[in-house]
PDB file of N, CA and C in Angstrom:
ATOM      1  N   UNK A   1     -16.050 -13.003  -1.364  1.00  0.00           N
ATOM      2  CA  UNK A   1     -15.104 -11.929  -1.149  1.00  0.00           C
ATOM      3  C   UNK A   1     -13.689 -12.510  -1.110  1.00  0.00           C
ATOM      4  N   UNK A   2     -12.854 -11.634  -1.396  1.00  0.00           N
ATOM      5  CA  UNK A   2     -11.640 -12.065  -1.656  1.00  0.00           C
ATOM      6  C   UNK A   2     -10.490 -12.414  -0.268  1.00  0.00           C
ATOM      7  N   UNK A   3      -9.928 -13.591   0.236  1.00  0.00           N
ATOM      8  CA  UNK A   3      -9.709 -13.780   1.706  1.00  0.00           C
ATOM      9  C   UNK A   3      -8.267 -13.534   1.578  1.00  0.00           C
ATOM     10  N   UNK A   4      -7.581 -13.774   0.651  1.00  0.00           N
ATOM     11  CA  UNK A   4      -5.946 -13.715   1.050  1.00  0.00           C
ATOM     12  C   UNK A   4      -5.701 -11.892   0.500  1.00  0.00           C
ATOM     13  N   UNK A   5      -4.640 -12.368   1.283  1.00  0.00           N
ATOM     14  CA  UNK A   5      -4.465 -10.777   0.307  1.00  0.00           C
ATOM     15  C   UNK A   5      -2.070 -10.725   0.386  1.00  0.00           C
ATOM     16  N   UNK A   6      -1.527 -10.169  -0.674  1.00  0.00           N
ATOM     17  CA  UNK A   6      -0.384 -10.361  -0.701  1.00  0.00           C
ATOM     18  C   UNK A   6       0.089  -8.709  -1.133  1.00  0.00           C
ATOM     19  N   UNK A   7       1.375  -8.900  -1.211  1.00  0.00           N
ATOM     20  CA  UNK A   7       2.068  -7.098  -1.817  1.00  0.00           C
ATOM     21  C   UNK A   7       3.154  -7.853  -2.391  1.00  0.00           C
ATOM     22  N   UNK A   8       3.488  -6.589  -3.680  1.00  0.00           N
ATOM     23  CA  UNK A   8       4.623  -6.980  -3.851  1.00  0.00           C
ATOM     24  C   UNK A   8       5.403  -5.452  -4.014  1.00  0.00           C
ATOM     25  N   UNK A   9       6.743  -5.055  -3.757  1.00  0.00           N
ATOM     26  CA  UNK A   9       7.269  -4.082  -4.039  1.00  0.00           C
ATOM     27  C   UNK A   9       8.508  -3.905  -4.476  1.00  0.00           C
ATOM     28  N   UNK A  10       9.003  -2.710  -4.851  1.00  0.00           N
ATOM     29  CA  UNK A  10      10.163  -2.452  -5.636  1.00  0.00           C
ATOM     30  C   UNK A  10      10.403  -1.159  -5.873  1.00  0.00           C
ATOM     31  N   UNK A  11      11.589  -0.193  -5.798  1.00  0.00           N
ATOM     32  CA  UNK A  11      11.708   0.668  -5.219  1.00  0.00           C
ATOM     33  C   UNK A  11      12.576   0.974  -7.320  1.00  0.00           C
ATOM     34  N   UNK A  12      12.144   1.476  -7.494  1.00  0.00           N
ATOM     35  CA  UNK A  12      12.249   2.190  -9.361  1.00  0.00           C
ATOM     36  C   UNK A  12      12.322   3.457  -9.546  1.00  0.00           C
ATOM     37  N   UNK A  13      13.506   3.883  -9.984  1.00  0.00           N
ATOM     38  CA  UNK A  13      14.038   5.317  -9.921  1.00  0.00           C
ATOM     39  C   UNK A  13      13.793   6.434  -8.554  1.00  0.00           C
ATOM     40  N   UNK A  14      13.521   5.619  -7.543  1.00  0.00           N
ATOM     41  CA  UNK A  14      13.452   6.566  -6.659  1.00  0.00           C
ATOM     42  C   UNK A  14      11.991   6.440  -5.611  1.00  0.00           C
ATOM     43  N   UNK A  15      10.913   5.780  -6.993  1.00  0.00           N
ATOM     44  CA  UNK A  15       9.688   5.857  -6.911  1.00  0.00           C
ATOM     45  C   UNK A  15       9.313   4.371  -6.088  1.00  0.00           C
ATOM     46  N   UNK A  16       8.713   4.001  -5.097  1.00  0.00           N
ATOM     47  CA  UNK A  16       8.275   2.934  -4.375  1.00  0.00           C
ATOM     48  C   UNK A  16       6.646   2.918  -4.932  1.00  0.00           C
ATOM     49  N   UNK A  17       7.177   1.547  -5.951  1.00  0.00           N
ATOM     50  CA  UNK A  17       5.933   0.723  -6.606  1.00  0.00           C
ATOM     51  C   UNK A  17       5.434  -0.481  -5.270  1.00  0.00           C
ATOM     52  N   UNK A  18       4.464   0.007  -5.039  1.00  0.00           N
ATOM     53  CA  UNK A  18       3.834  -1.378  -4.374  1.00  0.00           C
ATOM     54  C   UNK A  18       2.345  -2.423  -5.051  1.00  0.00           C
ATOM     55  N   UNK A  19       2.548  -3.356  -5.340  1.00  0.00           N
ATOM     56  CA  UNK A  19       1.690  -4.022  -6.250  1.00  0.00           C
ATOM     57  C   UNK A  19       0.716  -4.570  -4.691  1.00  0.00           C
ATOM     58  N   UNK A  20      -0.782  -4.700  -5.295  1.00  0.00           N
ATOM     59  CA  UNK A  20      -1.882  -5.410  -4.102  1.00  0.00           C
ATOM     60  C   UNK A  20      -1.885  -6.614  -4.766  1.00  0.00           C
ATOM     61  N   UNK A  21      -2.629  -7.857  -4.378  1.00  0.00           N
ATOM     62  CA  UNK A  21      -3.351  -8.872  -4.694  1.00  0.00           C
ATOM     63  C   UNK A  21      -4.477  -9.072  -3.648  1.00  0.00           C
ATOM     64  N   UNK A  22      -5.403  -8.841  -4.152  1.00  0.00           N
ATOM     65  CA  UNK A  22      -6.319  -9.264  -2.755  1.00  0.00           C
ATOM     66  C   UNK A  22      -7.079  -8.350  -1.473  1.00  0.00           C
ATOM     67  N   UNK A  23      -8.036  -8.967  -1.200  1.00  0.00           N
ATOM     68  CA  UNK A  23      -8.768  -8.140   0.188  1.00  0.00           C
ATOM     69  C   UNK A  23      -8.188  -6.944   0.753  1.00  0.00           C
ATOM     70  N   UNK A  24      -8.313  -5.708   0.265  1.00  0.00           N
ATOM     71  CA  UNK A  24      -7.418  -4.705   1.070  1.00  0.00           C
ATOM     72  C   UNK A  24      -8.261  -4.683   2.273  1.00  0.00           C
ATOM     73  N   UNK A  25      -8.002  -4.843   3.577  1.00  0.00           N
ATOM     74  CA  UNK A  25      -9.252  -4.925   4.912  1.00  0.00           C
ATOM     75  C   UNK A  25      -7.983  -4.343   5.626  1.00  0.00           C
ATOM     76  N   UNK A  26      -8.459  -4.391   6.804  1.00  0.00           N
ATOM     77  CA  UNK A  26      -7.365  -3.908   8.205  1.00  0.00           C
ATOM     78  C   UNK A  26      -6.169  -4.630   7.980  1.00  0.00           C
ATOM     79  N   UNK A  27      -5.861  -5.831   7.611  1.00  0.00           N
ATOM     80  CA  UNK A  27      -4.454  -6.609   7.648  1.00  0.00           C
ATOM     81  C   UNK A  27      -4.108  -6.306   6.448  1.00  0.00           C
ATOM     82  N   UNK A  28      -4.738  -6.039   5.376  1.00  0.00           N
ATOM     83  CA  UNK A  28      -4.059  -5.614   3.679  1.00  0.00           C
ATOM     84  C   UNK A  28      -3.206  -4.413   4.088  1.00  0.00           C
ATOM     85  N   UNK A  29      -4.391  -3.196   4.580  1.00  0.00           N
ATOM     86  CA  UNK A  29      -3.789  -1.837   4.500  1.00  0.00           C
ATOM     87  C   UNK A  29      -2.795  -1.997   5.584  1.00  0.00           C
ATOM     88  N   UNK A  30      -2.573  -2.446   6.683  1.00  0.00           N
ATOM     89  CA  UNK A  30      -1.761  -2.076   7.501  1.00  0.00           C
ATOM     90  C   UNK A  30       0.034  -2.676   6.665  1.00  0.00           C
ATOM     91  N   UNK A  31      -0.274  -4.285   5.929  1.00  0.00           N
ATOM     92  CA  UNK A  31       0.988  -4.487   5.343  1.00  0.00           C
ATOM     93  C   UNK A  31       1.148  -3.484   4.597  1.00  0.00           C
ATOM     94  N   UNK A  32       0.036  -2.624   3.824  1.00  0.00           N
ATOM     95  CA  UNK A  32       0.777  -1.750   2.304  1.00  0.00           C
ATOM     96  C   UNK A  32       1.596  -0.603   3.456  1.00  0.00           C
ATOM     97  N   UNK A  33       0.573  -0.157   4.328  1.00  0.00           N
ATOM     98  CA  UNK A  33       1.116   0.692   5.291  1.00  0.00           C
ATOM     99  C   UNK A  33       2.683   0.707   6.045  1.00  0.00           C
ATOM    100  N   UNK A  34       2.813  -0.525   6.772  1.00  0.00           N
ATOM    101  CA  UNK A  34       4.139  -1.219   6.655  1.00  0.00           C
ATOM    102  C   UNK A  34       5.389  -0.717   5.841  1.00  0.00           C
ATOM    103  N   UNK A  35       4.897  -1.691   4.404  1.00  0.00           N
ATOM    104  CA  UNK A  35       5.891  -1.723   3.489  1.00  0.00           C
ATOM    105  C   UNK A  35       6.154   0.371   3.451  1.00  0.00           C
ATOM    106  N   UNK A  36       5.665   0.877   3.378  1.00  0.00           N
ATOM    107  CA  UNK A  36       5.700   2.084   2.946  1.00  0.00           C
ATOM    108  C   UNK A  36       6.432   2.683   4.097  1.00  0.00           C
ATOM    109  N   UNK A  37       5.888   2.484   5.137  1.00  0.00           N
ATOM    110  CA  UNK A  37       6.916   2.929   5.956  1.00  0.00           C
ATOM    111  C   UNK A  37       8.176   2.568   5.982  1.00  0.00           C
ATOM    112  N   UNK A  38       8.857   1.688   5.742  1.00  0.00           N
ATOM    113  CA  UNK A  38       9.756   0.726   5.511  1.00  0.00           C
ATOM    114  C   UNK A  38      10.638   1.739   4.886  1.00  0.00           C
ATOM    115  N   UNK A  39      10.525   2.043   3.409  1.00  0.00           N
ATOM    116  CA  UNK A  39      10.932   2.949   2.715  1.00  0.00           C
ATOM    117  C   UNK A  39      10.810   3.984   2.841  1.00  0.00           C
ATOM    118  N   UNK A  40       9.920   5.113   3.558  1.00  0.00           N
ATOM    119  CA  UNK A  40       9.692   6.530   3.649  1.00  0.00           C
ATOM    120  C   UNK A  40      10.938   6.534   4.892  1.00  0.00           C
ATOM    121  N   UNK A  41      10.988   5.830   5.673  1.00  0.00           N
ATOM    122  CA  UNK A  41      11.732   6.238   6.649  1.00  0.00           C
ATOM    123  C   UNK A  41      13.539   6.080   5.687  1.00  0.00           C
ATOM    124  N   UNK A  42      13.576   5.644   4.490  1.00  0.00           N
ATOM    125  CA  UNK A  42      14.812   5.327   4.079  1.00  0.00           C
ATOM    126  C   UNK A  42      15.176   6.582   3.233  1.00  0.00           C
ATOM    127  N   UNK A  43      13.693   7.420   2.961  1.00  0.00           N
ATOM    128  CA  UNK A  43      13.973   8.619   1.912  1.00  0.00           C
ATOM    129  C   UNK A  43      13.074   8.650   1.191  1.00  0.00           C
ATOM    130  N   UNK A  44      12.622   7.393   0.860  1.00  0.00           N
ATOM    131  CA  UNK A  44      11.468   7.544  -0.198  1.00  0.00           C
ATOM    132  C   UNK A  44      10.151   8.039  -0.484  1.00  0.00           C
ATOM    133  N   UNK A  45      10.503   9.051  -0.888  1.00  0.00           N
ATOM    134  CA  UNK A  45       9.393  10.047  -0.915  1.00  0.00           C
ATOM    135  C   UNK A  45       8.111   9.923  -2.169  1.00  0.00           C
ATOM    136  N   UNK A  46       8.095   9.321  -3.061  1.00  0.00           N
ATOM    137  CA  UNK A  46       7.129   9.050  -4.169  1.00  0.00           C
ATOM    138  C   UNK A  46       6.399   7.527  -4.206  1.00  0.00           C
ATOM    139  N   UNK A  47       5.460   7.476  -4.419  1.00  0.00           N
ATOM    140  CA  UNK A  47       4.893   6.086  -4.331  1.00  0.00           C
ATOM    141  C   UNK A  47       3.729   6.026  -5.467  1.00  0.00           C
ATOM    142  N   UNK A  48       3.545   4.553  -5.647  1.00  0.00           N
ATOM    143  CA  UNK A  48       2.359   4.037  -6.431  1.00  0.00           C
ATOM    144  C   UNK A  48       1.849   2.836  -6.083  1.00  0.00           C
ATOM    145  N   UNK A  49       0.495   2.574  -5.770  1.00  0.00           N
ATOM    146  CA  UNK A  49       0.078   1.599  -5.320  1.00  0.00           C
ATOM    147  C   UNK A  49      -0.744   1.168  -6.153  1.00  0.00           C
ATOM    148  N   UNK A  50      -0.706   0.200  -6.834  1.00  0.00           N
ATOM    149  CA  UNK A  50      -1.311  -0.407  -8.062  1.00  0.00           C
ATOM    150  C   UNK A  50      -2.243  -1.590  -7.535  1.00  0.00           C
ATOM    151  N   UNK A  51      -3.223  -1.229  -7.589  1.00  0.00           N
ATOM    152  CA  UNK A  51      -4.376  -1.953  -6.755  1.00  0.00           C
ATOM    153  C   UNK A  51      -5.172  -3.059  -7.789  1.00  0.00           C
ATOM    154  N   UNK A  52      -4.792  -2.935  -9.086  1.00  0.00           N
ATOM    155  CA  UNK A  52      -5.471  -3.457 -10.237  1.00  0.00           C
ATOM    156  C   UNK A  52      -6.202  -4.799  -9.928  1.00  0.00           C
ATOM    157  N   UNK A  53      -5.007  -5.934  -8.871  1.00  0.00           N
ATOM    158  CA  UNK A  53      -5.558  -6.805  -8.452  1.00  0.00           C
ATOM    159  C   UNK A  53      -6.312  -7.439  -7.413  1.00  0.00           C
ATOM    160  N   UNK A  54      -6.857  -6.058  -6.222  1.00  0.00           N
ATOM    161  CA  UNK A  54      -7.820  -5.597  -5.030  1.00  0.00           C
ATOM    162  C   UNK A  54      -8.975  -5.186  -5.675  1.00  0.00           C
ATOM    163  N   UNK A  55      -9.877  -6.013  -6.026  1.00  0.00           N
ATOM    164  CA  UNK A  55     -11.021  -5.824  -6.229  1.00  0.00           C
ATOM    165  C   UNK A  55     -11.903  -5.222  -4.967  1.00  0.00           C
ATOM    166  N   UNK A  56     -11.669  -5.257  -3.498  1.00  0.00           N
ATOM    167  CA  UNK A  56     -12.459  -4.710  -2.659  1.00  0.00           C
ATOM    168  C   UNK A  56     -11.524  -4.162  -1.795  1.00  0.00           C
ATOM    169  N   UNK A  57     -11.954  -2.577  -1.273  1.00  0.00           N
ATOM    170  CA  UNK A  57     -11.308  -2.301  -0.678  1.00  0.00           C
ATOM    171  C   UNK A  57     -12.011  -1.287   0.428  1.00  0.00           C
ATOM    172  N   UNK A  58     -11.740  -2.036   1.551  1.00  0.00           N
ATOM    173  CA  UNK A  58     -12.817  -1.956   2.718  1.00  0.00           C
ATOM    174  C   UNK A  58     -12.492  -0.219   3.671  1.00  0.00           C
ATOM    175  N   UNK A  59     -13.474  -0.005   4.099  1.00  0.00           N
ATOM    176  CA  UNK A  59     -13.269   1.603   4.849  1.00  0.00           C
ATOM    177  C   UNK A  59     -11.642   1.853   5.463  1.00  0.00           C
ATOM    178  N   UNK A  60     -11.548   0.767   6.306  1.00  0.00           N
ATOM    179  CA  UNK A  60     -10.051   0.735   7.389  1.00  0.00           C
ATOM    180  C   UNK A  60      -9.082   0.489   6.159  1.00  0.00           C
ATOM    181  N   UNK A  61      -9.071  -0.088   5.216  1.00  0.00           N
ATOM    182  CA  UNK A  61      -7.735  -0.294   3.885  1.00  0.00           C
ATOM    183  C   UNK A  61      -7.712   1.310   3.397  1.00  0.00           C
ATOM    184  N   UNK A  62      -8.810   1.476   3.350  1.00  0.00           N
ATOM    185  CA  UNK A  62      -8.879   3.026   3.118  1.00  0.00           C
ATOM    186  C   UNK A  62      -8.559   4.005   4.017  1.00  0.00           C
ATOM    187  N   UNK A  63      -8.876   4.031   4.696  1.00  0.00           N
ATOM    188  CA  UNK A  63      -7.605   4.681   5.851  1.00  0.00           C
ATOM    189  C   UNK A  63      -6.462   4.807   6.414  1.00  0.00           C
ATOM    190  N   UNK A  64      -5.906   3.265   5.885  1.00  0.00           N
ATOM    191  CA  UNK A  64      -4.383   3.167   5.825  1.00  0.00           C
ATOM    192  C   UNK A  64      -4.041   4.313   4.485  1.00  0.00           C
ATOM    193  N   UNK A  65      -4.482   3.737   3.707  1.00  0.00           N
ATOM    194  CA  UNK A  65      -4.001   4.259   2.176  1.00  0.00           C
ATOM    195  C   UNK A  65      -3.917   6.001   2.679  1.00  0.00           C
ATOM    196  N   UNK A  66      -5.218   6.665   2.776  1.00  0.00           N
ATOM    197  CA  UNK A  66      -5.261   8.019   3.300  1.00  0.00           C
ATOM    198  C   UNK A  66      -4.035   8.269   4.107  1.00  0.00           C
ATOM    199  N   UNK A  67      -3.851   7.662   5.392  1.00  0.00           N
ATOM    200  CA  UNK A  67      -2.692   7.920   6.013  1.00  0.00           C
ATOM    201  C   UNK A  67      -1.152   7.955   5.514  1.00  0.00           C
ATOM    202  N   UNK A  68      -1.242   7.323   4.280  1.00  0.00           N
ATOM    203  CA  UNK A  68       0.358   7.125   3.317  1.00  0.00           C
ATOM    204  C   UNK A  68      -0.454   8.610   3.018  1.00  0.00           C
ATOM    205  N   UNK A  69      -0.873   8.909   1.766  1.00  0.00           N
ATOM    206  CA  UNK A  69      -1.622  10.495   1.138  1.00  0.00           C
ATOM    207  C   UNK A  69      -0.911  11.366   2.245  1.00  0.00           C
ATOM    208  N   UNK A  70      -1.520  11.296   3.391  1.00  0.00           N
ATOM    209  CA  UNK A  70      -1.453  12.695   4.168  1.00  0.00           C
ATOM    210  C   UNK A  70       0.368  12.813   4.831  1.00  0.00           C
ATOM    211  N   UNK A  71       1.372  11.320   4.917  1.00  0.00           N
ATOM    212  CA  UNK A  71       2.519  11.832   5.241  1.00  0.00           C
ATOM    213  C   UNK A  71       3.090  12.532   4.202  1.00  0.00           C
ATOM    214  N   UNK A  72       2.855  12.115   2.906  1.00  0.00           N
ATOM    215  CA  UNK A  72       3.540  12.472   1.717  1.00  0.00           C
ATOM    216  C   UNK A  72       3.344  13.829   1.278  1.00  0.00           C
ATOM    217  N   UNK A  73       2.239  14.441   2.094  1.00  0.00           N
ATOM    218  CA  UNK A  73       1.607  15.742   1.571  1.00  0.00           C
ATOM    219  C   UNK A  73       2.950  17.502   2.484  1.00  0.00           C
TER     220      UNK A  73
END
């Protein structure tokens, strides 16, 4: 299973791209969670989380993620 896990982000026309690498688990989702807050609190209202390179992504990563879904809604 995959042990590190990293983000990368960048804020593009408005839209907050966040890139994964790695283990999304409780410490993945809470950084994507993080970073997102980071920016929602600045305005940023649109996001994409490009997971291409999170091959596993555990119940609690999934509940972070849900929790970005449901502020944005």
């Amino acid at each position: 299973m995959e042990a590190e896990f990293s983000l990368t982000s960048e804020v593009k026309d408005g839209c907050l791209v966040i890139t994964t690498d790695g283990y999304v688990n409780n410490k993945g989702g809470e950084q994507i969670a993080d970073e997102f807050e980071k920016h929602f609190d600045k305005g940023v209202k649109k996001v994409i989380i490009n997971l291409a390179k999170s091959k596993v992504v555990n119940s609690i990563g999934i509940s972070f993620l849900i929790e970005i879904i449901e502020k944005l809604n």
